[in-house]
Protein backbone atom coordinates (compact mmCIF):
# COMPACT_ATOMS: atom_id res chain seq x y z
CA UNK A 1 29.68 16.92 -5.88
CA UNK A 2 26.69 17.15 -8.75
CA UNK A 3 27.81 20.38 -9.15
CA UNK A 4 31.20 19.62 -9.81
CA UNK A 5 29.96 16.69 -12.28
CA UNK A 6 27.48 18.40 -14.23
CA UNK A 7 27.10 21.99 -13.31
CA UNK A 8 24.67 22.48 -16.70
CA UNK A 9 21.86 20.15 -14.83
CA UNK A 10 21.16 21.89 -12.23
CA UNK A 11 20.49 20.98 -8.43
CA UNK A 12 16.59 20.29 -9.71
CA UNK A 13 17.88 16.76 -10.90
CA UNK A 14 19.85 14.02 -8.78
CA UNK A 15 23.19 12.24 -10.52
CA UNK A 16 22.16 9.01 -8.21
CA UNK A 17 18.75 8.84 -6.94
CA UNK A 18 18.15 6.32 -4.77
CA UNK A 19 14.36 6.26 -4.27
CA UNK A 20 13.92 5.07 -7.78
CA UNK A 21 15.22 2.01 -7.05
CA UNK A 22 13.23 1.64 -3.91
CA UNK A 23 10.10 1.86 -5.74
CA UNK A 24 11.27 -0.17 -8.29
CA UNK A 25 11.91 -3.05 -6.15
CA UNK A 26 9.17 -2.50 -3.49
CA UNK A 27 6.49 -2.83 -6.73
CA UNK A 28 8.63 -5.70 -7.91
CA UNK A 29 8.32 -7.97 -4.59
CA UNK A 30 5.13 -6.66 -3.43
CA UNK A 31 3.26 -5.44 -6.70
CA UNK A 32 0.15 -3.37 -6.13
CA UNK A 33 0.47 -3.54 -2.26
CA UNK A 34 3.81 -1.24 -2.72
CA UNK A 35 1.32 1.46 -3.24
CA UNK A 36 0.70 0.51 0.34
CA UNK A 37 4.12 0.71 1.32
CA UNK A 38 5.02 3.75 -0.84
CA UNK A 39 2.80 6.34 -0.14
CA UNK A 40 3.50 6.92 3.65
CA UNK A 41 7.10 7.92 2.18
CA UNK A 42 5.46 9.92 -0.72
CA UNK A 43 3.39 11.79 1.45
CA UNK A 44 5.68 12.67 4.38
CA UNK A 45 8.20 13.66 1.07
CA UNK A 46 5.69 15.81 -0.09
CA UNK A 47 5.23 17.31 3.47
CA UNK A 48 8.53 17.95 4.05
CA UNK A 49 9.45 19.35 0.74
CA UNK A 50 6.57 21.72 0.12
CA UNK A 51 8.38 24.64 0.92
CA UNK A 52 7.56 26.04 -2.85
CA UNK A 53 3.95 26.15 -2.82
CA UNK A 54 3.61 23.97 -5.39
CA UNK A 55 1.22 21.20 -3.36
CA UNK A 56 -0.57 19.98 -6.23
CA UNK A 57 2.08 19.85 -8.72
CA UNK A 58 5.02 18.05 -6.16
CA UNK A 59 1.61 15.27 -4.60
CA UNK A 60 1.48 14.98 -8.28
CA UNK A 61 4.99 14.55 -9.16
CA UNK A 62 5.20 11.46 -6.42
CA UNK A 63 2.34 9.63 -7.52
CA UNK A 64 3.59 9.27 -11.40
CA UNK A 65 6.77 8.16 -10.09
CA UNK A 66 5.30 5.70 -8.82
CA UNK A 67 3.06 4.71 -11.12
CA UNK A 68 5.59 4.77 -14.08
CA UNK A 69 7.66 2.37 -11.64
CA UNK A 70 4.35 0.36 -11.38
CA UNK A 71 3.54 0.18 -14.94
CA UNK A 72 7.70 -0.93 -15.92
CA UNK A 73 7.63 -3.47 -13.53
CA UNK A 74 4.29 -4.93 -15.03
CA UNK A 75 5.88 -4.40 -18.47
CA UNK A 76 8.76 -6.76 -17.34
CA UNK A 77 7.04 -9.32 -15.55
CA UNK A 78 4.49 -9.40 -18.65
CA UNK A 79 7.43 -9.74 -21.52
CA UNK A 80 10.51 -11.29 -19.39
CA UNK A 81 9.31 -13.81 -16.66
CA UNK A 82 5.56 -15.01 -17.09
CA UNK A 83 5.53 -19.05 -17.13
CA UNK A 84 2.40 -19.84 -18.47
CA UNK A 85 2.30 -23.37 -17.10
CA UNK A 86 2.53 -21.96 -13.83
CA UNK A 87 1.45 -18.41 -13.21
CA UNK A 88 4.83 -17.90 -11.41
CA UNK A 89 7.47 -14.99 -11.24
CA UNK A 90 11.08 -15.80 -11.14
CA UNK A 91 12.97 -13.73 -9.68
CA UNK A 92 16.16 -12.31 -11.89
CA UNK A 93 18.29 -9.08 -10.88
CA UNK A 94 18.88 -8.09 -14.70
CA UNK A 95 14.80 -8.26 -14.75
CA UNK A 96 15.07 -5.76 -11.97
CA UNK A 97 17.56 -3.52 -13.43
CA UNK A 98 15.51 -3.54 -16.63
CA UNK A 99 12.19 -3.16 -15.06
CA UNK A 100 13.86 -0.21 -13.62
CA UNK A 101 15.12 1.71 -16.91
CA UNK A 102 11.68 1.06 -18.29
CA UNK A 103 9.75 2.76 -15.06
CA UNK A 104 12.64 5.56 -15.36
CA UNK A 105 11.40 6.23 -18.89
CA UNK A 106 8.32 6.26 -17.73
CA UNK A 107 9.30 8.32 -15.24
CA UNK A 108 11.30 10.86 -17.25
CA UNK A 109 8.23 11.64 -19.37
CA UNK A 110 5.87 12.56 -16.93
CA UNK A 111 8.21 14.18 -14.88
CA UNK A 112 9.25 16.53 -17.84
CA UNK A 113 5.82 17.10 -19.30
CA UNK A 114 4.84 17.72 -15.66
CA UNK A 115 7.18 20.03 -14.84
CA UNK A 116 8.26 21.76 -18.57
CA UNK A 117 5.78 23.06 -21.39
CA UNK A 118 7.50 20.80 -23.90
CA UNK A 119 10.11 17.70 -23.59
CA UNK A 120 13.17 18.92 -23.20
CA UNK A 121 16.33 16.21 -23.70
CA UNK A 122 18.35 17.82 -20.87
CA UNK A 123 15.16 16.84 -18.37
CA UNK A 124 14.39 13.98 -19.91
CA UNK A 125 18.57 12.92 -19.73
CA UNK A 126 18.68 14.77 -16.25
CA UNK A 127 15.54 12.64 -14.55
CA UNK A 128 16.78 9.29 -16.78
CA UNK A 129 20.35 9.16 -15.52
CA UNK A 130 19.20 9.81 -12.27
CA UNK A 131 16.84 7.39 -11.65
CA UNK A 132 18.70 4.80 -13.72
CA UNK A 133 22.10 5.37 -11.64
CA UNK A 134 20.57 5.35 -8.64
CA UNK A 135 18.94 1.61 -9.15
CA UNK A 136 22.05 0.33 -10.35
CA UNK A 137 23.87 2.21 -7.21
CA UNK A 138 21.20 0.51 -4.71
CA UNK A 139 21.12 -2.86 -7.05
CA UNK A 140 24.74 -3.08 -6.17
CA UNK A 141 25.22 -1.89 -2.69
CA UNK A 142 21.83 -4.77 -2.10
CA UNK A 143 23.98 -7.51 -4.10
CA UNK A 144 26.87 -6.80 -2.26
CA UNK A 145 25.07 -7.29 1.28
CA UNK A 146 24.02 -10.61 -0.10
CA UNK A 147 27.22 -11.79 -0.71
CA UNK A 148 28.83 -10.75 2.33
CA UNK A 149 25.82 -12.34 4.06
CA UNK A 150 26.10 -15.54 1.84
CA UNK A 151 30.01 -15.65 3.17
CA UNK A 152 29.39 -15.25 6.71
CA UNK A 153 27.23 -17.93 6.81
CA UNK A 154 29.17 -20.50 5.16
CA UNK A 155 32.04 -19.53 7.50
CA UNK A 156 33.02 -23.28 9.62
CA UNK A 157 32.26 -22.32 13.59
CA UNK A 158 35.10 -22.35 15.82
């Protein structure tokens, strides 16, 4: 279907990447224990798809994606939802989203410089509207759950 979309990008870039938002939200929730969480995944990712020979550069690849996640979600929390007077973190689903476009950024940067000599727009747009897509995808398929969830509940038993 990407193919179909947007033959120019390639099949080295996703329209809708999912794990982005996973990250994004795992960091969010669980902050500098997700690295915890995440690199089980990362690893058996890497293990899996390391059919190129490129070890260091793909281990490498995983580990600034999740640290550019990391670092937007800080960036967020920092500018968006710090209450002084408490020390707390509220949680809002546009802070999420943006948290997420930040870390994808992030992410698009080192992915590109990585991966290219130079920064190219069509990787930086390619990695960008993947990573953003697929938050908003996973962001919405999550909200949705909650609401069906939230109706269920407040059905009267019979």
């Amino acid at each position: 279907m990407q193919k179909i979309i947007a033959p120019e990008m390639g099949a080295f870039y996703a329209l809708l990447f999912l794990p982005h938002g996973v990250r994004v939200l795992t960091f969010y929730f669980f902050g500098w224990m997700g690295y915890v969480y995440l690199l089980p995944a990362s690893l058996l990712m890497w293990a899996i798809s390391n059919y190129s020979g490129q070890n260091a550069l793909l281990f490498m690849s995983f580990l600034t994606a999740m640290v550019s996640c990391h670092i937007g979600v800080i960036l967020v929390k920092y500018l968006f939802e710090a209450d002084d007077r408490l020390g707390a973190f509220t949680y809002s689903w546009r802070n999420v989203l943006i948290a997420g476009i930040v870390g994808s950024l992030l992410n698009s940067v080192s992915q590109t410089w990585l991966y290219e000599s130079d920064l190219e727009m069509q990787s930086l747009l390619g990695y960008f509207i993947g990573d953003v897509t697929g938050q908003f995808a996973l962001m919405l398929i999550i909200l949705s759950f909650v609401r069906i969830a939230r109706m269920i509940a407040d059905l009267p038993d019979k």
